[in-house]
N, C-alpha and C. Protein backbone atom coordinates (compact mmCIF):
# COMPACT_ATOMS: atom_id res chain seq x y z
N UNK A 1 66.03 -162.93 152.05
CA UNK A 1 65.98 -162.71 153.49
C UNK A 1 66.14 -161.22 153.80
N UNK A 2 67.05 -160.68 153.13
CA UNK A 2 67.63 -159.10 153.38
C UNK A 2 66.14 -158.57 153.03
N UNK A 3 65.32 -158.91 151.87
CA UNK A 3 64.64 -157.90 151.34
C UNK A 3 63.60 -158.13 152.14
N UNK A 4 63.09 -159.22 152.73
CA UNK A 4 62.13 -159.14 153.88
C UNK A 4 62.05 -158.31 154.73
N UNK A 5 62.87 -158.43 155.60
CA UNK A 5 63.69 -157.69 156.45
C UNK A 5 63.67 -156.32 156.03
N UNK A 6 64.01 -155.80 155.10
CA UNK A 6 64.01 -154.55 155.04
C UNK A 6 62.49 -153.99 154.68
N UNK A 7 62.07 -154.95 154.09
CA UNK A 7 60.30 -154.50 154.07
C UNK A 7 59.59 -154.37 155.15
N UNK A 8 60.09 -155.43 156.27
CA UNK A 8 59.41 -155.54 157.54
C UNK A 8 59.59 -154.33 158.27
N UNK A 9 61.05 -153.74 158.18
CA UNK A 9 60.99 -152.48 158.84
C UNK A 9 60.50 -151.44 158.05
N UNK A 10 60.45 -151.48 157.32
CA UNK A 10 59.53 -149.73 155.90
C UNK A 10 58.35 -150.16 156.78
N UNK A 11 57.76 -151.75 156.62
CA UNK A 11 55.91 -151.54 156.97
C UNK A 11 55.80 -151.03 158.49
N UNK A 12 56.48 -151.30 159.53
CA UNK A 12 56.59 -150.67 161.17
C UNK A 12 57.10 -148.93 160.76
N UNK A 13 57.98 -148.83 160.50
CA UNK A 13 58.45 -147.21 160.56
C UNK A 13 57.23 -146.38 159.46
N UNK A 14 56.10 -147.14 158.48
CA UNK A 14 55.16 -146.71 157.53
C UNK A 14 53.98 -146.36 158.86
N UNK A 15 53.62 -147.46 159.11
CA UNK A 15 52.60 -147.77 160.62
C UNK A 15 52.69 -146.84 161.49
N UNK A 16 54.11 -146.75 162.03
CA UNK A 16 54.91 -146.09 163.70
C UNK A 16 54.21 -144.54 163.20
N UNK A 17 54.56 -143.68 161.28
CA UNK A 17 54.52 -142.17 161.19
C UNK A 17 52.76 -142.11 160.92
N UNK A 18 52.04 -143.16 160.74
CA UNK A 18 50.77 -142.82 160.46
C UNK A 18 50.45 -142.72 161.94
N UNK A 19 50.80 -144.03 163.00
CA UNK A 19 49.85 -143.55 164.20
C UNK A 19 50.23 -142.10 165.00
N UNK A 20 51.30 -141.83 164.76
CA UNK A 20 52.17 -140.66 165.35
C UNK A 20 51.28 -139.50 164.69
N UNK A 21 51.14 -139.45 163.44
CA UNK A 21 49.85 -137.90 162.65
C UNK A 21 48.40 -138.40 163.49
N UNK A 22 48.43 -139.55 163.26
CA UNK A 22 46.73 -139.83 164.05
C UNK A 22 46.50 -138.92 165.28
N UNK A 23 47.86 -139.07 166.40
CA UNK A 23 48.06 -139.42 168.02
C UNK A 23 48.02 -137.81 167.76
N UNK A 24 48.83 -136.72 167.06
CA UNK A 24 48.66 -135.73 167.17
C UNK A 24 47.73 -134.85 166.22
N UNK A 25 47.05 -135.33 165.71
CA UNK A 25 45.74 -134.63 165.29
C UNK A 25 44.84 -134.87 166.01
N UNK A 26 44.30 -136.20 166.89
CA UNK A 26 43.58 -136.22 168.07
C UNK A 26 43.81 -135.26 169.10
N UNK A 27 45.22 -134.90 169.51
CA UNK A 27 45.80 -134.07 170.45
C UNK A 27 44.93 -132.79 170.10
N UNK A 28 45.59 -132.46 169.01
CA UNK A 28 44.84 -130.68 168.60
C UNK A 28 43.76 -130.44 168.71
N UNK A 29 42.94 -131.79 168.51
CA UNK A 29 41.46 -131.38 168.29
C UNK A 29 40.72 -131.25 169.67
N UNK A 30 41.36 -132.52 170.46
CA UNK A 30 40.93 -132.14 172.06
C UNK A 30 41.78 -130.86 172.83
N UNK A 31 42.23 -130.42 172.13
CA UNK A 31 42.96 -129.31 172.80
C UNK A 31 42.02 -128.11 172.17
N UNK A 32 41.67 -127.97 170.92
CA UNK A 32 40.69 -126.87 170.69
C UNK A 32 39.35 -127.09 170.93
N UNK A 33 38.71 -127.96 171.27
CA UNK A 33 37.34 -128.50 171.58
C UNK A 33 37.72 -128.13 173.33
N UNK A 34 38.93 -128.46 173.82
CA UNK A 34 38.73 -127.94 175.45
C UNK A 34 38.55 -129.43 175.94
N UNK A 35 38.64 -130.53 175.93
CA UNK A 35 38.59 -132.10 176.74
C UNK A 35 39.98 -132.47 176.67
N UNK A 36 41.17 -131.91 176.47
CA UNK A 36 42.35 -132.60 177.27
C UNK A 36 42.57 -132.18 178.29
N UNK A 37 42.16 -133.11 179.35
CA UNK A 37 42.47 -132.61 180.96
C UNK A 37 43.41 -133.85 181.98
N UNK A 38 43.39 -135.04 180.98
CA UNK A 38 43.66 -136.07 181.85
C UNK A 38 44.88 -136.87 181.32
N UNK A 39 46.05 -136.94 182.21
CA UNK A 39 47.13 -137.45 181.66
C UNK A 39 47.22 -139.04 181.48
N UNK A 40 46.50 -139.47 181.71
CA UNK A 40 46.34 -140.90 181.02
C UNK A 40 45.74 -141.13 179.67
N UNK A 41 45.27 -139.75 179.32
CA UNK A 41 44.90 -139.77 177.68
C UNK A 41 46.06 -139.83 176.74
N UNK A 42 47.13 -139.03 177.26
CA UNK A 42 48.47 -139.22 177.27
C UNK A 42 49.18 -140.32 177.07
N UNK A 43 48.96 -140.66 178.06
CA UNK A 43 49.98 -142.19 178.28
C UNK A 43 49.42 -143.63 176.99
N UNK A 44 48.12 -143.03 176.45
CA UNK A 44 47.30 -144.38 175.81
C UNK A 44 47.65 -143.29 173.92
N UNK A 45 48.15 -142.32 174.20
CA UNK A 45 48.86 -141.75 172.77
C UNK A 45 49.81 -142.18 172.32
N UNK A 46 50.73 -142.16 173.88
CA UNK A 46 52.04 -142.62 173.32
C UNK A 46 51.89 -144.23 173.27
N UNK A 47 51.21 -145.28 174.00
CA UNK A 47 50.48 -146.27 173.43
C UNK A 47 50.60 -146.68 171.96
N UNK A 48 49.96 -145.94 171.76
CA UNK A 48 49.45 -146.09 170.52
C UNK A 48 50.41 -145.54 168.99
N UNK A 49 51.32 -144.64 169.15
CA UNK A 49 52.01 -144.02 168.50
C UNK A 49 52.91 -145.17 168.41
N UNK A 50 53.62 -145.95 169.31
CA UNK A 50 54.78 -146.84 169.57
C UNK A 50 53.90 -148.20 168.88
């Protein structure tokens, strides 16, 4: 039971740091391409990061 459990959280906190590099390498790239203008692009990062 313990070791489930502790796997279940490694695979969410494994998941949570990949979408978090995704959420901010999308960031950079619309920030040097010039298309982050809209704060609901925002709100669907942190979306997605969580």
């Amino acid at each position: 039971v313990v070791c489930t459990l502790v796997a279940a959280f490694l695979h969410f906190f494994f998941l949570s740091s990949f979408c978090w590099v995704l959420t901010e390498a999308w960031q950079s790239y619309m920030a040097v391409t010039g298309r982050l203008r809209n704060r609901i692009i925002r709100k669907r990062f942190l979306c997605l990061g969580w």
